[in-house]
PDB file of N, CA and C in Angstrom:
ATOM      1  N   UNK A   1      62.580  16.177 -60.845  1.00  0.00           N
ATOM      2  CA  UNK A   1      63.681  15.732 -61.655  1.00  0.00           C
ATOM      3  C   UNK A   1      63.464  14.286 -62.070  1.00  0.00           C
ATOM      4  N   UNK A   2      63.892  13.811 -63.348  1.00  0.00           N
ATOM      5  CA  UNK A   2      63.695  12.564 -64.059  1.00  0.00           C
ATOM      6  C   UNK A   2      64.676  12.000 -62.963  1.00  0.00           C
ATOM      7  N   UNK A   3      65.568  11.934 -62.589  1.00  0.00           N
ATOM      8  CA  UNK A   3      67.035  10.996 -61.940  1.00  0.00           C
ATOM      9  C   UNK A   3      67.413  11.599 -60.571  1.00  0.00           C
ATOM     10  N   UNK A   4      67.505  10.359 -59.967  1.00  0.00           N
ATOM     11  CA  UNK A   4      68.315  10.827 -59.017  1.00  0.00           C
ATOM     12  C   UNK A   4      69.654  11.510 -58.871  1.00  0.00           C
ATOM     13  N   UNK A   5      70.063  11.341 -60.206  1.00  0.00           N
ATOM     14  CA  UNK A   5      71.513  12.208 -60.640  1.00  0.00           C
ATOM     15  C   UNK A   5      70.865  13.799 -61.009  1.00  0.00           C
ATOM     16  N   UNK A   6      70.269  13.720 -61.807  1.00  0.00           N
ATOM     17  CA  UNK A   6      69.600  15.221 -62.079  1.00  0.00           C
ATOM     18  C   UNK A   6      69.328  15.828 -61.030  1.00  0.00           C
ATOM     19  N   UNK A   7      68.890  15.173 -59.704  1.00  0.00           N
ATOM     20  CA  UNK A   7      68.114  15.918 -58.431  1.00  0.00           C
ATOM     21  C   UNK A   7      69.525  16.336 -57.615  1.00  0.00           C
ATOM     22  N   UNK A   8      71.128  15.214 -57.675  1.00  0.00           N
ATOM     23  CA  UNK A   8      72.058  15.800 -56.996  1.00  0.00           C
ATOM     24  C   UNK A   8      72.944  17.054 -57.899  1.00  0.00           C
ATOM     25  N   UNK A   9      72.602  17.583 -58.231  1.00  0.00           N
ATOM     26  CA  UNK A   9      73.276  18.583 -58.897  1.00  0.00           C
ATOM     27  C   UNK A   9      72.536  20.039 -58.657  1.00  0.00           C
ATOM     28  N   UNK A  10      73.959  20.918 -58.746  1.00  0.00           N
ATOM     29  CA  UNK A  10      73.232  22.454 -58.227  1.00  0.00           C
ATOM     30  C   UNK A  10      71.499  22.468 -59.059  1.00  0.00           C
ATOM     31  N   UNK A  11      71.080  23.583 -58.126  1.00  0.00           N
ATOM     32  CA  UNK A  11      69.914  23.986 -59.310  1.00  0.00           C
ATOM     33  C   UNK A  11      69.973  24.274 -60.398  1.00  0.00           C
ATOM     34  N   UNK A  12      70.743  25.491 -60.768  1.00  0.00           N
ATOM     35  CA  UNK A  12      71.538  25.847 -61.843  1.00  0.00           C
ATOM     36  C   UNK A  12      71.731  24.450 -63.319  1.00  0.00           C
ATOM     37  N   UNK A  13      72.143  23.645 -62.765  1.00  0.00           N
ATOM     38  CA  UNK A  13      72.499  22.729 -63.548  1.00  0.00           C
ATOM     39  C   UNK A  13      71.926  21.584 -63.960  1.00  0.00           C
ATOM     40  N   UNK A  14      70.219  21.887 -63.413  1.00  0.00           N
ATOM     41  CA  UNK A  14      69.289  20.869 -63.476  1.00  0.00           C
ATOM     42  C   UNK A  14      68.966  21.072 -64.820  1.00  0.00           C
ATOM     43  N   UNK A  15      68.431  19.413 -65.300  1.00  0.00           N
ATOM     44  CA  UNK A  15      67.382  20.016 -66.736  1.00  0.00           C
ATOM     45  C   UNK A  15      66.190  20.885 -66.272  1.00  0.00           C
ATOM     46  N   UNK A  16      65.956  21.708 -67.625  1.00  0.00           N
ATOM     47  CA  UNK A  16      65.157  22.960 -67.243  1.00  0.00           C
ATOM     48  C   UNK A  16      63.631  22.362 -68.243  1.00  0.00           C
ATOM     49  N   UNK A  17      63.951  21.313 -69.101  1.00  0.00           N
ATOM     50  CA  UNK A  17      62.779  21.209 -69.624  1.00  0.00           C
ATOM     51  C   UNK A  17      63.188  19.923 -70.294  1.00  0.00           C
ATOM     52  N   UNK A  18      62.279  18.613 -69.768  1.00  0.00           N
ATOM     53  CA  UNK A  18      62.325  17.166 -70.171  1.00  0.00           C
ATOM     54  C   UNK A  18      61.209  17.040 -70.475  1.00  0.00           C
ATOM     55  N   UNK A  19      61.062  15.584 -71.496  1.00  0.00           N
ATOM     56  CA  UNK A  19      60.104  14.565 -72.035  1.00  0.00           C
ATOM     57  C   UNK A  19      59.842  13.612 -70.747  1.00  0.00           C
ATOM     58  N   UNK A  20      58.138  13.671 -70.433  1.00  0.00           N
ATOM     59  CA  UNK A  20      58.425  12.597 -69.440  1.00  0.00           C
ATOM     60  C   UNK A  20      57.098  11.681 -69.498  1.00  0.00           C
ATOM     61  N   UNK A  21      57.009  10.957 -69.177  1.00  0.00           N
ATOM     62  CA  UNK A  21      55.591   9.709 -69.654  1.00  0.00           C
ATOM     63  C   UNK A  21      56.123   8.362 -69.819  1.00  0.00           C
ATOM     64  N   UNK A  22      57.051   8.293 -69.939  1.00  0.00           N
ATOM     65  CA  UNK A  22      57.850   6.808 -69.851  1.00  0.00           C
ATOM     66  C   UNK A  22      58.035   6.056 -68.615  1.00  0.00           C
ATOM     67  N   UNK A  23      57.864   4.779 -68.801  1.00  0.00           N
ATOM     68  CA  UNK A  23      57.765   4.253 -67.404  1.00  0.00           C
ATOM     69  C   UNK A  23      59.418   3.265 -67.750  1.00  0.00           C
ATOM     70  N   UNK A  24      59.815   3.331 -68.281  1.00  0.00           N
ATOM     71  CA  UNK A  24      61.245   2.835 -68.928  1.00  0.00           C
ATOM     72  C   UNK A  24      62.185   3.097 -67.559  1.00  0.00           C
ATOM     73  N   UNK A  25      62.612   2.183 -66.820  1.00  0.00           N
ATOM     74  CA  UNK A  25      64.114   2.811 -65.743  1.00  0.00           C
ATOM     75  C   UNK A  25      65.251   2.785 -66.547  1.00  0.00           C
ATOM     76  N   UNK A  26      65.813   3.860 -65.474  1.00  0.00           N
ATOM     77  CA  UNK A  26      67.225   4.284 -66.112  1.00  0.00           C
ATOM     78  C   UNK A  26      68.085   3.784 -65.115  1.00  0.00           C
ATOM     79  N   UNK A  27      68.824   2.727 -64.691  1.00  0.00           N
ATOM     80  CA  UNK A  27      69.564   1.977 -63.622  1.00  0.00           C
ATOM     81  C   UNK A  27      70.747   3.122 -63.146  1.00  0.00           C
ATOM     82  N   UNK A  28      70.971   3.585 -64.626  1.00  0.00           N
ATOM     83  CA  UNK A  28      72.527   4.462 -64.646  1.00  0.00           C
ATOM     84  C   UNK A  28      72.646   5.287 -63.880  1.00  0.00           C
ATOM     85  N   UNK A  29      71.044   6.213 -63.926  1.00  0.00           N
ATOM     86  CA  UNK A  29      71.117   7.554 -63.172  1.00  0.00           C
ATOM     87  C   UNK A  29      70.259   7.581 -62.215  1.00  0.00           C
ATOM     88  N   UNK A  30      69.408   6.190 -61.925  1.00  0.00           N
ATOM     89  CA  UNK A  30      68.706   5.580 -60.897  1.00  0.00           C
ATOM     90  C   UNK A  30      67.008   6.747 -61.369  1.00  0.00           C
ATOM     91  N   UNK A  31      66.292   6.751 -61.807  1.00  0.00           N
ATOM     92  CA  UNK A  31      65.151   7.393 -62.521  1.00  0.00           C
ATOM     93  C   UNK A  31      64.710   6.650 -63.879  1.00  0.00           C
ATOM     94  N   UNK A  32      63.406   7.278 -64.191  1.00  0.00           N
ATOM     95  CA  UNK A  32      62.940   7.310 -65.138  1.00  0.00           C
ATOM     96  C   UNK A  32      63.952   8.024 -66.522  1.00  0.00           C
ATOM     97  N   UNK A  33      63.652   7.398 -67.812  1.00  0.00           N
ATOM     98  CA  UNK A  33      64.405   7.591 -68.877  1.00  0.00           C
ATOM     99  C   UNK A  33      63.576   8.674 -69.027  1.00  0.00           C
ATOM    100  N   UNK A  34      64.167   9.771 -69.446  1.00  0.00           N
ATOM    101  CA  UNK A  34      63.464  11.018 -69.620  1.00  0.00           C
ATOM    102  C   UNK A  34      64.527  11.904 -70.726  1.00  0.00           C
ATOM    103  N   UNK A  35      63.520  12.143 -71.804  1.00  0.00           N
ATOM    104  CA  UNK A  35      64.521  12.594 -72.745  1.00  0.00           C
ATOM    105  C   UNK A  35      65.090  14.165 -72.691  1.00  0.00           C
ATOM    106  N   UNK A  36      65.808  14.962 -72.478  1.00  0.00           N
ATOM    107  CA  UNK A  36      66.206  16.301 -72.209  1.00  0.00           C
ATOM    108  C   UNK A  36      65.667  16.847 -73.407  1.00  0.00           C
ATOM    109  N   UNK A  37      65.424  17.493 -73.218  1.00  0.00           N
ATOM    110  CA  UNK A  37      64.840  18.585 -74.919  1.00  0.00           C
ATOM    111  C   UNK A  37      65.174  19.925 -74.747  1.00  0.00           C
ATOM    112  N   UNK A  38      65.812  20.159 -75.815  1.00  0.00           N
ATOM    113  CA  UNK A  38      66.040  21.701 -76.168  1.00  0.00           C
ATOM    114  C   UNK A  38      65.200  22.379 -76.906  1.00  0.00           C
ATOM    115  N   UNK A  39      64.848  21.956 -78.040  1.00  0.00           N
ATOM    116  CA  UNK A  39      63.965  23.063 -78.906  1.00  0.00           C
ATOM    117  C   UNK A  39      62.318  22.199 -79.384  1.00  0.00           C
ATOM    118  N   UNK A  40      63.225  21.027 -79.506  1.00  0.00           N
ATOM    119  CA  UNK A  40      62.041  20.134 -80.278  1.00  0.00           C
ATOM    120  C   UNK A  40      61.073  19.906 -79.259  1.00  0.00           C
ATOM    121  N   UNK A  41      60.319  19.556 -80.018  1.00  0.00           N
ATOM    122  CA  UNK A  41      58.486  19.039 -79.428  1.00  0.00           C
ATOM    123  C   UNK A  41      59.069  17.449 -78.551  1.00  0.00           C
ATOM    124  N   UNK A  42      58.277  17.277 -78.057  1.00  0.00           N
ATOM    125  CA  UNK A  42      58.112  15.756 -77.226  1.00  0.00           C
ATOM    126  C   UNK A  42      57.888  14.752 -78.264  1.00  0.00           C
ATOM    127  N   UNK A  43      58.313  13.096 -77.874  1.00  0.00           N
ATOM    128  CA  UNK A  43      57.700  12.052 -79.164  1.00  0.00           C
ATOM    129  C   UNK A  43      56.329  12.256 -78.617  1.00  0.00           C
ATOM    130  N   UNK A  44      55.425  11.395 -79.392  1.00  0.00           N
ATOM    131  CA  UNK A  44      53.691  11.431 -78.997  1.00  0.00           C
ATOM    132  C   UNK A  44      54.030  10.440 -77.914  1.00  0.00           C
ATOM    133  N   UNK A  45      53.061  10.946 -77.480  1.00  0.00           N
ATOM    134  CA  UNK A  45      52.647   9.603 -76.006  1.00  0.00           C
ATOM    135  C   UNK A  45      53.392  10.566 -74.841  1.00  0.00           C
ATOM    136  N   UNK A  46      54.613  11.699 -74.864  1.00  0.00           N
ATOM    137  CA  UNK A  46      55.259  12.031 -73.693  1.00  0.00           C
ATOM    138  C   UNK A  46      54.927  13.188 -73.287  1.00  0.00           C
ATOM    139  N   UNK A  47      55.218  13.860 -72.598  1.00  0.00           N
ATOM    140  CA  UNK A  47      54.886  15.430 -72.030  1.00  0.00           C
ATOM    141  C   UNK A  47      55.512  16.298 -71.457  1.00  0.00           C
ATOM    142  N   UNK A  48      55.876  17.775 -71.989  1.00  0.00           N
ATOM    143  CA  UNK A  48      57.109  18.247 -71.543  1.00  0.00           C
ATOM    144  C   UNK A  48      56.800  19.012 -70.145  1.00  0.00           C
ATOM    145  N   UNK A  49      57.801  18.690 -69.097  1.00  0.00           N
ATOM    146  CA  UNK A  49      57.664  19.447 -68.042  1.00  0.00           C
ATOM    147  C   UNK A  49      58.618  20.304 -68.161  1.00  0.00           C
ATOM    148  N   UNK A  50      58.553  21.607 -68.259  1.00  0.00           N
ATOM    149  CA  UNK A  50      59.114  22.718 -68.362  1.00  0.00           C
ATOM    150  C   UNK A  50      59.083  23.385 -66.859  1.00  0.00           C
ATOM    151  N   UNK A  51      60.383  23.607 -66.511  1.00  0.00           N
ATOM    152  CA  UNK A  51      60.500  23.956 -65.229  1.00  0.00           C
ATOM    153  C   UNK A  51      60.108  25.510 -64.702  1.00  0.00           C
ATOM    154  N   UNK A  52      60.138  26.282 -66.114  1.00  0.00           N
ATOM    155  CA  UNK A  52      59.560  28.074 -65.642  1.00  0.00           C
ATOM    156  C   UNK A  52      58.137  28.076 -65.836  1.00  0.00           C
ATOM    157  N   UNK A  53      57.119  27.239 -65.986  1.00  0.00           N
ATOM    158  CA  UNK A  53      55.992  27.105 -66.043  1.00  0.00           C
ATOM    159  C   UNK A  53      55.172  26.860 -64.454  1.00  0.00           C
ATOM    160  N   UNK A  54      54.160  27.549 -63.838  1.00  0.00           N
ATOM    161  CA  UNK A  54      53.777  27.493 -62.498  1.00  0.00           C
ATOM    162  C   UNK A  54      53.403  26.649 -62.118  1.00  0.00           C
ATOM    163  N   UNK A  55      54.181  26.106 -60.588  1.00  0.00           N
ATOM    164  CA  UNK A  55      53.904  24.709 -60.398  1.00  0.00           C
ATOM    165  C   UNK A  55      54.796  23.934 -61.254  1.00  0.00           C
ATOM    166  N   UNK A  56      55.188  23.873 -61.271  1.00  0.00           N
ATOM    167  CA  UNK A  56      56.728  23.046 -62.299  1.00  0.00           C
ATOM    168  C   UNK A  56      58.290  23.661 -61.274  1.00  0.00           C
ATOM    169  N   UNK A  57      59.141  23.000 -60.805  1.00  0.00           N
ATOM    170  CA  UNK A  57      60.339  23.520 -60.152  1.00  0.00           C
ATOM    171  C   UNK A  57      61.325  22.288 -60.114  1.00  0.00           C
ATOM    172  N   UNK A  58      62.499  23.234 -60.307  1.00  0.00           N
ATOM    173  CA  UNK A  58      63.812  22.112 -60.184  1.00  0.00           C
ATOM    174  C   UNK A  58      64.360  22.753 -59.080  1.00  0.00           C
ATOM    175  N   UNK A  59      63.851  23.206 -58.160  1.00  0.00           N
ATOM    176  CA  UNK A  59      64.703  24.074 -57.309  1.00  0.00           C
ATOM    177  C   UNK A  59      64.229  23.359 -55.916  1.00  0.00           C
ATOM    178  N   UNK A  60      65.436  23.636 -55.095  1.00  0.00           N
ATOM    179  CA  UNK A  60      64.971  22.784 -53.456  1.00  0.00           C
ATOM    180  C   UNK A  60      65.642  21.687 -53.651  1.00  0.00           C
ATOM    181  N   UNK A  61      66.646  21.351 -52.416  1.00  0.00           N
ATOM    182  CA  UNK A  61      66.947  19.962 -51.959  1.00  0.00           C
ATOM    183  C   UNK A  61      68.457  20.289 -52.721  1.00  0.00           C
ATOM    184  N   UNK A  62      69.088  21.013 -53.105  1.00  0.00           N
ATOM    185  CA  UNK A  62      70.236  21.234 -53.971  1.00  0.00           C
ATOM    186  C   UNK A  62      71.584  21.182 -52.796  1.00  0.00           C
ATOM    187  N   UNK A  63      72.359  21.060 -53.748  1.00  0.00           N
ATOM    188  CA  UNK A  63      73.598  20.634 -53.179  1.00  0.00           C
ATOM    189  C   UNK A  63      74.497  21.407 -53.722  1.00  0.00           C
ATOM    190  N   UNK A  64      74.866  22.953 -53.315  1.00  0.00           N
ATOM    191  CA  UNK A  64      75.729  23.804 -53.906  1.00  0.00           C
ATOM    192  C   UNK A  64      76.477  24.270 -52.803  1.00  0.00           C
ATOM    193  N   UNK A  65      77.411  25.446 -53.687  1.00  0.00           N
ATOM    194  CA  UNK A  65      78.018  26.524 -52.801  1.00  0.00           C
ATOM    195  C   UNK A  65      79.309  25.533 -52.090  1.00  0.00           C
ATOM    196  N   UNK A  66      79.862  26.153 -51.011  1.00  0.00           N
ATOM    197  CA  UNK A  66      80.999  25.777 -50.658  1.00  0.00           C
ATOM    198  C   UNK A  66      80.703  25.375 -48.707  1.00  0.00           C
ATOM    199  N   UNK A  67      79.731  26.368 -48.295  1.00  0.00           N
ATOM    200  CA  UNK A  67      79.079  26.163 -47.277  1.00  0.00           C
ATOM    201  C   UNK A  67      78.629  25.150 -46.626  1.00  0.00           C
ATOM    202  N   UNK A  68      79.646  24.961 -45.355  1.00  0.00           N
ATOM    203  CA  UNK A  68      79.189  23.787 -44.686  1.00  0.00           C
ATOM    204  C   UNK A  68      78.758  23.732 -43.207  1.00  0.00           C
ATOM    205  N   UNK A  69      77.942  24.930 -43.006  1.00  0.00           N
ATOM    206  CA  UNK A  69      77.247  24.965 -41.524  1.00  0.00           C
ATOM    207  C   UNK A  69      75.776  24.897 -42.172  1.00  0.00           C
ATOM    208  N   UNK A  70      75.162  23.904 -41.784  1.00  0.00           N
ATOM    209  CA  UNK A  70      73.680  23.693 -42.079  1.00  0.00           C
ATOM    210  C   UNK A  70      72.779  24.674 -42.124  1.00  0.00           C
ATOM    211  N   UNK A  71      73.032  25.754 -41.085  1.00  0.00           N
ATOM    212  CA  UNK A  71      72.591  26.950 -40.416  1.00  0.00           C
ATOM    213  C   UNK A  71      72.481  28.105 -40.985  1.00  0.00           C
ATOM    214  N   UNK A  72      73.698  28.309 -41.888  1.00  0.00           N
ATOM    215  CA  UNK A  72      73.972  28.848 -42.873  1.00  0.00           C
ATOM    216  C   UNK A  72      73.628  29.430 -44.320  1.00  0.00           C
ATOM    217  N   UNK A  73      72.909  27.488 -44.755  1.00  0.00           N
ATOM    218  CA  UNK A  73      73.022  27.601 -46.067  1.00  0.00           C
ATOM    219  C   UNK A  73      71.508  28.045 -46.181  1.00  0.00           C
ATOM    220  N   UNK A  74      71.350  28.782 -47.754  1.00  0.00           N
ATOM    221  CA  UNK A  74      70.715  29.565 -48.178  1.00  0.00           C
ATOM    222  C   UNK A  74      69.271  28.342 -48.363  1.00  0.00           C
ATOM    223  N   UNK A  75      68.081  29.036 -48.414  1.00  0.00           N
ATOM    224  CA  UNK A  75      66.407  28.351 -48.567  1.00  0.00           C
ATOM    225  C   UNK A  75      66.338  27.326 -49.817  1.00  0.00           C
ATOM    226  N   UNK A  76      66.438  26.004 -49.885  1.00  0.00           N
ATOM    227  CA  UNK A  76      67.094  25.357 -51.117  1.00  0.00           C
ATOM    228  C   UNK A  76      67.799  25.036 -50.711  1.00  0.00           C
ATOM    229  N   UNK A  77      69.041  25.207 -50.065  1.00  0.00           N
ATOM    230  CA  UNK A  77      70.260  24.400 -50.700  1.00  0.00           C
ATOM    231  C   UNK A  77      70.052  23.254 -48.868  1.00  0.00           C
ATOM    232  N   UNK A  78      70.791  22.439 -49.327  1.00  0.00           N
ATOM    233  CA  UNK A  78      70.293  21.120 -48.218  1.00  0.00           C
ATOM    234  C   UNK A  78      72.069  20.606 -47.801  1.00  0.00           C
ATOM    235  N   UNK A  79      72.906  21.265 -48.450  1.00  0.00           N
ATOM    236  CA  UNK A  79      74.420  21.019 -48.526  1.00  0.00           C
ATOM    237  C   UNK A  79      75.753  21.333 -49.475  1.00  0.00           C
ATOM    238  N   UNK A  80      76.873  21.227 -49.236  1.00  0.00           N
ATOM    239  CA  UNK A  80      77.661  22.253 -50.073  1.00  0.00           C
ATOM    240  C   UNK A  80      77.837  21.197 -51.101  1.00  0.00           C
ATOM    241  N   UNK A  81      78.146  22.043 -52.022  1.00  0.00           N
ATOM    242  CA  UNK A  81      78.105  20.991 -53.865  1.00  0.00           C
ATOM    243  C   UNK A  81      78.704  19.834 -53.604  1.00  0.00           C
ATOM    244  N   UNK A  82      78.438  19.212 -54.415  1.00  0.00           N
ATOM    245  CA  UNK A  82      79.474  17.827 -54.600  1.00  0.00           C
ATOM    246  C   UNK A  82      80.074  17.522 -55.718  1.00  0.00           C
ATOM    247  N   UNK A  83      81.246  17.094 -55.568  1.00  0.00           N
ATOM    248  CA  UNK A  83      81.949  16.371 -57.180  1.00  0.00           C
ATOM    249  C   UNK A  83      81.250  15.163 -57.774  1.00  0.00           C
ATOM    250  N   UNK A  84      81.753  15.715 -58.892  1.00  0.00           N
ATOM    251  CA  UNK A  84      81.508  14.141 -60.135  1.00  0.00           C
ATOM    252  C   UNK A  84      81.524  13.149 -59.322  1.00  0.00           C
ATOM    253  N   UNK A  85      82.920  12.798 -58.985  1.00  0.00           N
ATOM    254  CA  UNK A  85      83.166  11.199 -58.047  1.00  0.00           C
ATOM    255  C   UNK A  85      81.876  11.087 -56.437  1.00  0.00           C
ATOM    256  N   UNK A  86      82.107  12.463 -56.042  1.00  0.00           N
ATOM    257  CA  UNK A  86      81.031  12.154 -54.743  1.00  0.00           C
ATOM    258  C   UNK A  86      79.806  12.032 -55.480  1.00  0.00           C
ATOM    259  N   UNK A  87      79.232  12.297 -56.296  1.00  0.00           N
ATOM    260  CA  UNK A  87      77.724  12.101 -56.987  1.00  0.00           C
ATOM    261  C   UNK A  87      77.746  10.508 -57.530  1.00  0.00           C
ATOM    262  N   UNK A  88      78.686  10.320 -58.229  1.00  0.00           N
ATOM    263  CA  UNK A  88      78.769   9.003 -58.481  1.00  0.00           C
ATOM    264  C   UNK A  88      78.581   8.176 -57.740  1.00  0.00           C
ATOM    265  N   UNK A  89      79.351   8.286 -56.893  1.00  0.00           N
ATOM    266  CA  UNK A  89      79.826   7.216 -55.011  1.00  0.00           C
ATOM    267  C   UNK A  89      78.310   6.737 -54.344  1.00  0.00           C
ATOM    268  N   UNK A  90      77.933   8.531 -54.526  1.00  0.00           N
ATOM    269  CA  UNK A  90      76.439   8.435 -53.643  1.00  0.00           C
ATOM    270  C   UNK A  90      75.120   7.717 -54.259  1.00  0.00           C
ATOM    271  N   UNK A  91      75.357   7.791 -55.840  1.00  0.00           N
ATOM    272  CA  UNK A  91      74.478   7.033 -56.795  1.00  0.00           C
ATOM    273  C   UNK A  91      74.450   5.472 -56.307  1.00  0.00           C
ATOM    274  N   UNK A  92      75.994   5.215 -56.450  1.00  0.00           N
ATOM    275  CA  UNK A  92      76.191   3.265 -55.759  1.00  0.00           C
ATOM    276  C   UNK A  92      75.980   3.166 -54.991  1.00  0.00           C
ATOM    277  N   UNK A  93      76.152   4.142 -53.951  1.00  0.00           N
ATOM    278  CA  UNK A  93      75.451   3.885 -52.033  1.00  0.00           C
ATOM    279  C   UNK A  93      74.449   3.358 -52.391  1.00  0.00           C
ATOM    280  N   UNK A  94      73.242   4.385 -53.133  1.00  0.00           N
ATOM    281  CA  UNK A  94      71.950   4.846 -52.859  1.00  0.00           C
ATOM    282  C   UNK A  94      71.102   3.308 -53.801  1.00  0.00           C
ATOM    283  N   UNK A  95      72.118   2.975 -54.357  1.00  0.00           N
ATOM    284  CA  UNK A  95      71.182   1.499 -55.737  1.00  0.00           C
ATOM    285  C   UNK A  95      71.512   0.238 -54.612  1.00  0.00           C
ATOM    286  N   UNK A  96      72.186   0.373 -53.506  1.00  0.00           N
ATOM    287  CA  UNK A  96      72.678  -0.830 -52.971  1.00  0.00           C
ATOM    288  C   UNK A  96      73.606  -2.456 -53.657  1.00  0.00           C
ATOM    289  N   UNK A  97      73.391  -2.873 -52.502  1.00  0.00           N
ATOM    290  CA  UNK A  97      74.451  -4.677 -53.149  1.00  0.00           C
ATOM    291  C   UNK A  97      73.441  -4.915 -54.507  1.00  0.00           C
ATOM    292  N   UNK A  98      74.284  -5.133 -55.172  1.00  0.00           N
ATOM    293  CA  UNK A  98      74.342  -5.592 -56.248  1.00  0.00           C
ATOM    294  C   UNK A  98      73.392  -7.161 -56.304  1.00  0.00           C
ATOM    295  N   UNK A  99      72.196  -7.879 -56.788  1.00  0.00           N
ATOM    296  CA  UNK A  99      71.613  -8.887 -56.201  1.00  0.00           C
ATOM    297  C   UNK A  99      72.105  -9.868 -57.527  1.00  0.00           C
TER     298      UNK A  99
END
């Protein structure tokens, strides 16, 4: 995943196919600027990682479902979903004090 925001979200709801070759940070979503693409080609210079291609995956480390016995949760999932505000919260944990 381009972001650490992209990586906290179900699998389901990951980008499935980004522009990536940029060394540009994205502070916002704590990652690389990575452009989402739907149909179009990549700019030159970038490269699309398409996630149904072998060896390519957005899957693992996900944060779904409602399930909260560790024991429980399904191969992939690492904890039960989180909200907007808890993804947010955990983004500012995760960037630290402000320098």
């Amino acid at each position: 995943m381009p972001t650490l925001k992209d990586m906290l979200l179900p699998q389901g709801r990951r980008p499935s196919s980004f522009c990536v070759g940029s060394r540009k940070f994205d502070p916002v979503n704590v990652g690389l600027v990575a452009k989402v693409r739907a149909s179009d080609a990549c700019p030159a210079g970038l490269t699309d990682f398409n996630v149904s291609l072998l060896g390519n995956s957005n899957r693992g480390h996900s944060f779904e479902g409602e399930e909260t016995d560790i024991t429980k949760l399904p191969p992939g999932v690492i904890g039960p979903e989180l909200t907007d505000a808890e993804r947010r919260a955990l983004l500012e944990y995760l960037k630290g004090p402000e320098s």
